[in-house]
Protein backbone atom coordinates (compact mmCIF):
# COMPACT_ATOMS: atom_id res chain seq x y z
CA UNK A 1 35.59 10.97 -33.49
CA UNK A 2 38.24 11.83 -31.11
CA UNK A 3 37.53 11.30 -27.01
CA UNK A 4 37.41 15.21 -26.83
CA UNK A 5 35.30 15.89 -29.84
CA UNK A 6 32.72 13.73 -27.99
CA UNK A 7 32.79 15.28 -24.73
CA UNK A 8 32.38 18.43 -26.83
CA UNK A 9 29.02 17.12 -28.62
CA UNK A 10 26.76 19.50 -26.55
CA UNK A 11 23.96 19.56 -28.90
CA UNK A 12 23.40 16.03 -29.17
CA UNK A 13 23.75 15.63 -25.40
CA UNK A 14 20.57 18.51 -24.89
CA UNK A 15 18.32 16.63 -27.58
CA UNK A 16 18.89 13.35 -25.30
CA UNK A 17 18.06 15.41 -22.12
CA UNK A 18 15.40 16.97 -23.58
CA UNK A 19 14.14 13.67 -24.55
CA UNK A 20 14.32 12.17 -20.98
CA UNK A 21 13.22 15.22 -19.38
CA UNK A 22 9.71 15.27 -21.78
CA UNK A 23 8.67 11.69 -20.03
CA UNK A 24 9.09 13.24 -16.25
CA UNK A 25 5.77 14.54 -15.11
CA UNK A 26 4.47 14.71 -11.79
CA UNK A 27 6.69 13.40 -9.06
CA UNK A 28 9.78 12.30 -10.01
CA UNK A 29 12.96 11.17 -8.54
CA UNK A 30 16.08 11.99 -10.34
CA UNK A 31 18.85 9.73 -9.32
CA UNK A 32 22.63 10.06 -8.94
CA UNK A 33 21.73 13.87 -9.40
CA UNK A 34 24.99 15.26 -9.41
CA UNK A 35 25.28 18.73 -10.53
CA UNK A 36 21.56 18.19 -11.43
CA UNK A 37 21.96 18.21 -15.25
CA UNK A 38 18.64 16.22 -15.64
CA UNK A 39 16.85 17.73 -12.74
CA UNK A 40 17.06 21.35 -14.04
CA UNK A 41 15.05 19.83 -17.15
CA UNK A 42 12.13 18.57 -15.62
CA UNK A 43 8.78 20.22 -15.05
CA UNK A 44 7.05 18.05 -12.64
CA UNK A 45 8.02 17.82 -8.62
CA UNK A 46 11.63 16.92 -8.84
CA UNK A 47 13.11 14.62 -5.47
CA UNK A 48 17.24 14.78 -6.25
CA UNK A 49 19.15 11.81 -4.38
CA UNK A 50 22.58 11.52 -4.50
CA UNK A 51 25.17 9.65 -2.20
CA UNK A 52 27.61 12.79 -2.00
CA UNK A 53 25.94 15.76 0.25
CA UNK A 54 28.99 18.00 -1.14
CA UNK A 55 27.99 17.26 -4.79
CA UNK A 56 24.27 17.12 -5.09
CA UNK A 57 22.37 20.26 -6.98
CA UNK A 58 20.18 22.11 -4.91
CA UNK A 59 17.04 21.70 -6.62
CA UNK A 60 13.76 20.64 -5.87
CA UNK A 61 13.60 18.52 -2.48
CA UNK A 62 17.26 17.00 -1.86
CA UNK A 63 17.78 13.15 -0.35
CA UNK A 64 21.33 12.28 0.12
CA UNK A 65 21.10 8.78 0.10
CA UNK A 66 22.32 5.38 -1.85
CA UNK A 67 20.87 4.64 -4.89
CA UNK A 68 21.29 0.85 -4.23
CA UNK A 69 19.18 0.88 -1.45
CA UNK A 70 17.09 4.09 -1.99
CA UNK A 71 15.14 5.83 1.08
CA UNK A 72 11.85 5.47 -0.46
CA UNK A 73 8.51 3.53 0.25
CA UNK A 74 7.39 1.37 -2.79
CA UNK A 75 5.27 3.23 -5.51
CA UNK A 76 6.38 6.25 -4.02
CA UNK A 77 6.85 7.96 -7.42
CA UNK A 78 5.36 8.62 -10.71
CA UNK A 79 8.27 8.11 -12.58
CA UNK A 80 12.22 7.64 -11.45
CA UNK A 81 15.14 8.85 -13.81
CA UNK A 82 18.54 8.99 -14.25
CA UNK A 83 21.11 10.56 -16.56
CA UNK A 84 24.64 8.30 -17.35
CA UNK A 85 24.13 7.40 -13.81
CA UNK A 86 24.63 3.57 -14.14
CA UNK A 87 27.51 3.78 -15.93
CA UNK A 88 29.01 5.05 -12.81
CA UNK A 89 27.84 2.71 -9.87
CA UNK A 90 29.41 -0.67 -10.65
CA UNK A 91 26.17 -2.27 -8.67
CA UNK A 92 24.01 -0.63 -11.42
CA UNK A 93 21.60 -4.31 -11.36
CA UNK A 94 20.97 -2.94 -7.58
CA UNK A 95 19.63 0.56 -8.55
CA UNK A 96 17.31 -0.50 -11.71
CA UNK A 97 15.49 -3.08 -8.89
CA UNK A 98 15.48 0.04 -6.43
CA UNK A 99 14.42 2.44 -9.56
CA UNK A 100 11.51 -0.07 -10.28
CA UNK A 101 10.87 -0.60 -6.90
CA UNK A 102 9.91 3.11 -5.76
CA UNK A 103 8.50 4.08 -9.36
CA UNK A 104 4.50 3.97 -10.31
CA UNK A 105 4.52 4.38 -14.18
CA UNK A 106 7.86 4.79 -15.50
CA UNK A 107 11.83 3.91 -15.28
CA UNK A 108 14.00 6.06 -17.45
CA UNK A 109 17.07 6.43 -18.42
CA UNK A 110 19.64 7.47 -20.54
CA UNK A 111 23.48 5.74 -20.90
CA UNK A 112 26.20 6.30 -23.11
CA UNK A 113 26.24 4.01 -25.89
CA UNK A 114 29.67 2.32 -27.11
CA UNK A 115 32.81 2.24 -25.80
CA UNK A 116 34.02 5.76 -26.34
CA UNK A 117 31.00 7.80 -24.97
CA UNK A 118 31.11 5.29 -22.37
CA UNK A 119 34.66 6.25 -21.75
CA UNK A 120 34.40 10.07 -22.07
CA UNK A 121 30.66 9.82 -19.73
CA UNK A 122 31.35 7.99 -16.92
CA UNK A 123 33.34 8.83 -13.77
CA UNK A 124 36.77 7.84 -14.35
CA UNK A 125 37.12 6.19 -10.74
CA UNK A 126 34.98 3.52 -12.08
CA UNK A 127 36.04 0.05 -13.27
CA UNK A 128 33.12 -1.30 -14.72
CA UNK A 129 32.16 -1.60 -18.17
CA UNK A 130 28.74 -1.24 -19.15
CA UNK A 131 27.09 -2.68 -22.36
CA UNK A 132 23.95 -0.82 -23.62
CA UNK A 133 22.53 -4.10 -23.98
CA UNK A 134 22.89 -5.35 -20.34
CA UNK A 135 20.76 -2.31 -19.17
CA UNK A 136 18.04 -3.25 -21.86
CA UNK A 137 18.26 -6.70 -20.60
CA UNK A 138 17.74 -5.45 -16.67
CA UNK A 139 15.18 -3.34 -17.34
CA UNK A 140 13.13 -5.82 -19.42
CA UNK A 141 13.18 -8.02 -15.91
CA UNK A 142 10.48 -5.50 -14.63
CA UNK A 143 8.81 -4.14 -17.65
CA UNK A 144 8.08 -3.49 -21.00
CA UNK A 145 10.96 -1.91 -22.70
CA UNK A 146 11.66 0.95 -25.16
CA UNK A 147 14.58 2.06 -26.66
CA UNK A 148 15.31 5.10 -28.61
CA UNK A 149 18.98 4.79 -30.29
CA UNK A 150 21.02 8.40 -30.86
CA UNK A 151 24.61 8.71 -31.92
CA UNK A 152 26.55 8.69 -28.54
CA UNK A 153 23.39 7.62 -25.70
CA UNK A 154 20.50 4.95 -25.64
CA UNK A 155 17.42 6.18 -23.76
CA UNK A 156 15.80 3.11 -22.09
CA UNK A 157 12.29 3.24 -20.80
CA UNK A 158 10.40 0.64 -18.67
CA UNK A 159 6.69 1.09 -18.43
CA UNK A 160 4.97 -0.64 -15.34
């Protein structure tokens, strides 16, 4: 599959999104919002942080704030999500502790998996390479772990 064919897979990015946006009820915190392409999914009480005022959708309540060190009491939310968002901080082990940290039942999220979808997902300003594996690994530092496996993402889930 070429690099453009895969930016192109639109279906198969909604059923992922759709996927991740079924396990965010109540009050969640959607971070690295961006254009909110996760946020406009969910159904429960949506908080959207982002570091870039300029960037960050307009929906729900809006934090602009760091993900590494995120503006929020512990506990402070039923579940905390993110969409390709590690893939683009290069201190991604910083936000999963901060993710765990402010969420009550559930961590989420969903990364490209391989090296092209990583390519063709993440912001191209960013040097890092991130393994599917390594965020599995992270995760299961705070919780138990599922994984559900589609052709171009990984959705990882930590339950508290």
């Amino acid at each position: 599959m070429s690099f453009l064919a895969l930016l192109g897979e639109i279906e198969s990015r909604e059923r992922v999104l759709h996927r991740v946006a079924s396990f965010c009820s109540g009050r969640v915190l959607d971070v690295a919002t961006g254009s909110g392409y996760l946020a406009r999914k969910i159904r429960g009480k949506v908080v959207c942080l982002d570091i870039d005022a300029a960037r960050v959708a307009r929906i729900g309540e809006v934090v602009v704030g760091d993900a590494r060190l995120l503006p929020f009491r512990s506990g402070s939310f039923d579940v905390v999500a993110s969409w390709s968002a590690l893939a683009h901080i290069p201190e991604w082990r910083a936000v999963v502790r901060e993710m765990f940290r402010v969420a009550r039942r559930l961590v989420i999220t969903a990364e490209p998996r391989g090296k092209l979808a990583l390519l063709a997902f993440r912001d191209f300003r960013c040097e890092h390479e991130l393994g599917i594996e390594e965020v599995i690994a992270e995760f299961e530092r705070f919780a138990r772990v599922e994984v559900d496996y589609y052709e171009h993402f990984a959705v990882v889930r930590g339950w508290k």
